[in-house]
N, C-alpha and C. Protein backbone atom coordinates (compact mmCIF):
# COMPACT_ATOMS: atom_id res chain seq x y z
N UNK A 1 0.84 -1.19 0.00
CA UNK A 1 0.00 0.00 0.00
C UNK A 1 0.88 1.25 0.00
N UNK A 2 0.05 2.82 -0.76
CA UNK A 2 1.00 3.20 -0.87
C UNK A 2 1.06 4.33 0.85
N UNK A 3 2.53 4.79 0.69
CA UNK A 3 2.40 5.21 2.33
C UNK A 3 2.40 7.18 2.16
N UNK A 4 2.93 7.76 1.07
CA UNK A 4 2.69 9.17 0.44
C UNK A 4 1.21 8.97 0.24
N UNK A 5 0.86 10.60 0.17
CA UNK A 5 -0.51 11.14 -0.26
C UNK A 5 -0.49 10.79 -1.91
N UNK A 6 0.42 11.14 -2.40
CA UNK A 6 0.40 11.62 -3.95
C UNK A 6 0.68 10.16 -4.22
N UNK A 7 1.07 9.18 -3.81
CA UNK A 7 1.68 7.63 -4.15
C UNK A 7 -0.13 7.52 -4.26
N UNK A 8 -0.66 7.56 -2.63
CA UNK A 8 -2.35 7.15 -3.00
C UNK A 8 -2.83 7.44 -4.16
N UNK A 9 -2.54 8.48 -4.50
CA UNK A 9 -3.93 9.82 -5.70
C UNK A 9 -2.97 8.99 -7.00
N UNK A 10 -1.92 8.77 -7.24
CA UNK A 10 -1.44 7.95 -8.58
C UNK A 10 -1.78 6.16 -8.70
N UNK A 11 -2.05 5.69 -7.10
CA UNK A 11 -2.64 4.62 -7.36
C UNK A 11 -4.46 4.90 -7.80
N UNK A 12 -5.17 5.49 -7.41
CA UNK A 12 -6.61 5.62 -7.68
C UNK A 12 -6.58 6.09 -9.47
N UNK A 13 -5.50 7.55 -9.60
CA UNK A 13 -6.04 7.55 -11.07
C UNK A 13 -5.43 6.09 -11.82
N UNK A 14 -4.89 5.29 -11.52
CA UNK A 14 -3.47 4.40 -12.70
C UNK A 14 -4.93 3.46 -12.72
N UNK A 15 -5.64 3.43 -11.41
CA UNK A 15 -6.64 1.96 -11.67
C UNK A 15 -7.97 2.28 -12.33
N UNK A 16 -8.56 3.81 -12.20
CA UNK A 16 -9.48 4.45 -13.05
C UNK A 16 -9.26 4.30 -14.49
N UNK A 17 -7.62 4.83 -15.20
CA UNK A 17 -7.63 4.70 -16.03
C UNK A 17 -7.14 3.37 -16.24
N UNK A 18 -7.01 2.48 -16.02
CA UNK A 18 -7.08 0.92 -16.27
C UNK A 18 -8.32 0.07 -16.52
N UNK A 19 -9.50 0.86 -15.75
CA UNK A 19 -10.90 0.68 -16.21
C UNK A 19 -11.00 1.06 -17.34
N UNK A 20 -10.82 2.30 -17.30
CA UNK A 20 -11.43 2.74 -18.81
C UNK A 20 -10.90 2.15 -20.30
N UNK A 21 -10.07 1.99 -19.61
CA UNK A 21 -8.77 1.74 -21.48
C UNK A 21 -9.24 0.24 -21.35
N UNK A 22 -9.60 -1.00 -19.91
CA UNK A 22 -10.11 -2.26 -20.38
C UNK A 22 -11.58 -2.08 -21.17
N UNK A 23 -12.12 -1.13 -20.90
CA UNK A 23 -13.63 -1.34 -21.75
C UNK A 23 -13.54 -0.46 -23.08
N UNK A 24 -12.96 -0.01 -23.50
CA UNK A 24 -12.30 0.73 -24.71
C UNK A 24 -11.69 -0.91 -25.25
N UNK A 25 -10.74 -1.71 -24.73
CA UNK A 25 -10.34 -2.77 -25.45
C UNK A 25 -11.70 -3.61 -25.81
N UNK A 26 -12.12 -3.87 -24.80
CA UNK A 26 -13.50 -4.74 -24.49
C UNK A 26 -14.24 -5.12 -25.67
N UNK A 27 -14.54 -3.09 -25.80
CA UNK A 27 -15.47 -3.09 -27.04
C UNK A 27 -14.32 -3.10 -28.35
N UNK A 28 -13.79 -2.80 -28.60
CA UNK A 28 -13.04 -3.10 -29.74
C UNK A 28 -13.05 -4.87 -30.15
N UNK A 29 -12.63 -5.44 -28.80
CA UNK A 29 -12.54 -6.79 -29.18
C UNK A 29 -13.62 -7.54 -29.52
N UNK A 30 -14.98 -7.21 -29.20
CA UNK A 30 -16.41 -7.48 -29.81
C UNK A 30 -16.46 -7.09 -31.17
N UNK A 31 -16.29 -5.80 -31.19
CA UNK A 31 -16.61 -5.40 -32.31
C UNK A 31 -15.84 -5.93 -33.51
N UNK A 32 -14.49 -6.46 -33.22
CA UNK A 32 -13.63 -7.63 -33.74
C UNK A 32 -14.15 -8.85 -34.74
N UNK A 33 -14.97 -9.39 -32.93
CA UNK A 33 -15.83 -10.45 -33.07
C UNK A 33 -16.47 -11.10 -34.09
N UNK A 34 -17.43 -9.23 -33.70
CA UNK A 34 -18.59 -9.72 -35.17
C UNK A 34 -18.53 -9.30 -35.94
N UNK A 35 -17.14 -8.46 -36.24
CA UNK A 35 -16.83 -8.10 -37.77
C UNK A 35 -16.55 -9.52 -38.66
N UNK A 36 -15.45 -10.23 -37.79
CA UNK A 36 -14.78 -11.71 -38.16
C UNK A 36 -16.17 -13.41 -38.59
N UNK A 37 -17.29 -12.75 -37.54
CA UNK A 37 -18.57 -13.41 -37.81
C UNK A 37 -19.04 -12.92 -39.22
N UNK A 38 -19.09 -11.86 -39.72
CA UNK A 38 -19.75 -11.28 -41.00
C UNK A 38 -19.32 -11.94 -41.73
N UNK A 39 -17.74 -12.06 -41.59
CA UNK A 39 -16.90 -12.59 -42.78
C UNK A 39 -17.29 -14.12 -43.05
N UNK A 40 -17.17 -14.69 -41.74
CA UNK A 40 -17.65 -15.58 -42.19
C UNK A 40 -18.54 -16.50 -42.25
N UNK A 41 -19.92 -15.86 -42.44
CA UNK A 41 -21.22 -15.78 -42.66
C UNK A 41 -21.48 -15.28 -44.41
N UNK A 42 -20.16 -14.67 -44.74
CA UNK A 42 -20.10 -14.17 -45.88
C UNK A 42 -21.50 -13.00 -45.97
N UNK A 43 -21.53 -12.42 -45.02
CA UNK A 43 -22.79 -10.92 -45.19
C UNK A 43 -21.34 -9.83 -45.15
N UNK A 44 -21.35 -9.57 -46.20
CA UNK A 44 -21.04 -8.17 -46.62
C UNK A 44 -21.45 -6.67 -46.10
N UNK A 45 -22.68 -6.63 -46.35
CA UNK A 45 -23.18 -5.40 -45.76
C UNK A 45 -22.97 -5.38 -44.60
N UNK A 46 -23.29 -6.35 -43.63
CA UNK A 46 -23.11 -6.81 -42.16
C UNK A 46 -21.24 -6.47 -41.68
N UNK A 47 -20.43 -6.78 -42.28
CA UNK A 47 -19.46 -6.50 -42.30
C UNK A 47 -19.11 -5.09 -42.88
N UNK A 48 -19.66 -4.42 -43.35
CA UNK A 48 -19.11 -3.16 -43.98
C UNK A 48 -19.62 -2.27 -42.48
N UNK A 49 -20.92 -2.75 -42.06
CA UNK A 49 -21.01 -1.86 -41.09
C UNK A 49 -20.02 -2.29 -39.64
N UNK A 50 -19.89 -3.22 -39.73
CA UNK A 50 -19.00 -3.31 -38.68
C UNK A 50 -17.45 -2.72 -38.53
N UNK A 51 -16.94 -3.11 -40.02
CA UNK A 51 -15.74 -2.54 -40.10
C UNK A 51 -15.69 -0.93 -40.01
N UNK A 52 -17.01 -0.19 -40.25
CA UNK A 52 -16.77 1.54 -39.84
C UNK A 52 -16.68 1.52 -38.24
N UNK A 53 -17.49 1.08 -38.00
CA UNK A 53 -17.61 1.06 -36.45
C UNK A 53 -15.86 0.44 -35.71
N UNK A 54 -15.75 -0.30 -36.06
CA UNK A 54 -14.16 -1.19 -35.83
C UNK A 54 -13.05 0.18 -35.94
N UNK A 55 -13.75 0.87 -37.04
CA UNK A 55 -12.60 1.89 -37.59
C UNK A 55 -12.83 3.19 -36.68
N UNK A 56 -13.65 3.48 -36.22
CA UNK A 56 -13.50 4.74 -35.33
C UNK A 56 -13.33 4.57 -34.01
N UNK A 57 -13.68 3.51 -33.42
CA UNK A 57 -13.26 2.71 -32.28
C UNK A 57 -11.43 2.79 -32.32
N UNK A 58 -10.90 2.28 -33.22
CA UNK A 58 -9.83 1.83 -33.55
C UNK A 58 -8.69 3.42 -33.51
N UNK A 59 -9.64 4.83 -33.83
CA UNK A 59 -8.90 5.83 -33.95
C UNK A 59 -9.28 6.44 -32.99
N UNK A 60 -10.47 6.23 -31.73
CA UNK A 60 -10.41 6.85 -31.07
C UNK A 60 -9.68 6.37 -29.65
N UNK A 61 -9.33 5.27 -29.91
CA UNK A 61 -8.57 4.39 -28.62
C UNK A 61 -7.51 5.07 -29.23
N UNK A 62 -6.50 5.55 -30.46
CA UNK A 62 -5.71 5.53 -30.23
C UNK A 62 -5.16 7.13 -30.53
N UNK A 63 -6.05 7.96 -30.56
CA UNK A 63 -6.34 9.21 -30.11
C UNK A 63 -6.38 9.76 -28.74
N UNK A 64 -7.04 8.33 -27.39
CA UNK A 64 -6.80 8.56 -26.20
C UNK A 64 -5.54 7.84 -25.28
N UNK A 65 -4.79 7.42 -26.36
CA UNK A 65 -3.33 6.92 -25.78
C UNK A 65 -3.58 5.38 -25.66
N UNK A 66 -5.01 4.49 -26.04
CA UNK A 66 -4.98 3.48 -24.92
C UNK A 66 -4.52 2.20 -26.07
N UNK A 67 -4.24 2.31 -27.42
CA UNK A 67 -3.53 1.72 -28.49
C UNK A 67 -2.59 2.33 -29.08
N UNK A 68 -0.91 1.76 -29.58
CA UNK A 68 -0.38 2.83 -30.53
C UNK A 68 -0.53 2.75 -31.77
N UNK A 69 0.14 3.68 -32.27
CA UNK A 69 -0.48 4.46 -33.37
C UNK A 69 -0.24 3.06 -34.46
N UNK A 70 0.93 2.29 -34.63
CA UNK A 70 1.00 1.02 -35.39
C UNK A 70 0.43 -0.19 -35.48
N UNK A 71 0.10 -0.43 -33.76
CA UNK A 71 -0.88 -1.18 -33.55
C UNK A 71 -2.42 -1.31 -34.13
N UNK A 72 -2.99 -0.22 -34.06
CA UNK A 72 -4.05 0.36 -34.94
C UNK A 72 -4.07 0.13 -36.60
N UNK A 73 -3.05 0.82 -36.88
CA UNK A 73 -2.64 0.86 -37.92
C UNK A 73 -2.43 -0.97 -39.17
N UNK A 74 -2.03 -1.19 -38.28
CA UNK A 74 -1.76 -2.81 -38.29
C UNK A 74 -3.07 -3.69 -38.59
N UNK A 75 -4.25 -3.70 -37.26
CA UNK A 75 -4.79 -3.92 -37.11
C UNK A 75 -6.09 -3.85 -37.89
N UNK A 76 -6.38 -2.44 -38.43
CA UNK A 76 -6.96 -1.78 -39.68
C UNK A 76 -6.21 -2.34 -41.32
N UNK A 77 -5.49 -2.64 -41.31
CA UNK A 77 -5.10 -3.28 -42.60
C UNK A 77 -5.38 -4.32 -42.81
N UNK A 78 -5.27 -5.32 -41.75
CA UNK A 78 -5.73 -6.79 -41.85
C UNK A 78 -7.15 -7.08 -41.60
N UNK A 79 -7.95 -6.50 -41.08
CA UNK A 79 -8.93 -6.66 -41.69
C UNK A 79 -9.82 -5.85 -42.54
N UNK A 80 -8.90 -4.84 -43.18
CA UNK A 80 -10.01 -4.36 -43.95
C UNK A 80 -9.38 -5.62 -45.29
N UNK A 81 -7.79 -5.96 -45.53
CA UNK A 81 -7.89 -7.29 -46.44
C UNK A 81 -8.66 -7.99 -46.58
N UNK A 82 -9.44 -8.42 -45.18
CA UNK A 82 -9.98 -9.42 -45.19
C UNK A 82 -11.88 -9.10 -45.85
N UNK A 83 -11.82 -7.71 -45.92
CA UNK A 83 -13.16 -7.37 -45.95
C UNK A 83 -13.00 -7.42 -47.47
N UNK A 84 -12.25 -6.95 -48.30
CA UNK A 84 -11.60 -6.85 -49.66
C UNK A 84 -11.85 -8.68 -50.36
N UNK A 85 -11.00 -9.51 -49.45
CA UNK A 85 -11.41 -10.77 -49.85
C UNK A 85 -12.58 -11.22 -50.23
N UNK A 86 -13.67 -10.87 -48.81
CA UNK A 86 -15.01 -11.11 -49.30
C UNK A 86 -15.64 -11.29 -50.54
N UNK A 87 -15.11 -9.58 -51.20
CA UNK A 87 -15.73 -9.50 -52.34
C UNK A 87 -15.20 -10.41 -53.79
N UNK A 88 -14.07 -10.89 -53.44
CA UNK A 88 -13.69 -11.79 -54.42
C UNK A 88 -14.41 -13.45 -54.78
């Protein structure tokens, strides 16, 4: 435990923001989910909407620090390939 004032107030915000950035992953990783379900269900439309949603999720996690910028980046390429495949 911590035994400073300011040691306390950096343990409360480090675990606040550890909440937040797990449900920021949370939903990303759903939204993952059933993008990867569209695909392969082969629904297209179903997948186009998921992948916008995937995609602003994807820039706003990493707009608030809680993904980096390559990770994202990365992440957005491989499956929009995969959304590209579909249509083949």
């Amino acid at each position: 435990m911590p035994i400073k004032k300011s040691a306390a107030k950096a343990l409360r915000q480090s675990k606040k923001r550890a909440e937040r950035n797990k449900k920021i992953k949370v939903n990303i990783s759903w939204l993952k989910r059933q993008f990867l379900k569209a695909i392969a269900t082969k629904k297209k439309k179903e997948a186009i909407d998921f992948y916008a949603k995937l995609q602003k999720s994807f820039d706003r996690a990493e707009q608030k620090g809680v993904l980096k910028k390559n990770t994202v980046a990365r992440s957005k390429s491989r499956l929009f390939k995969k959304l590209n495949n579909l249509s083949k």
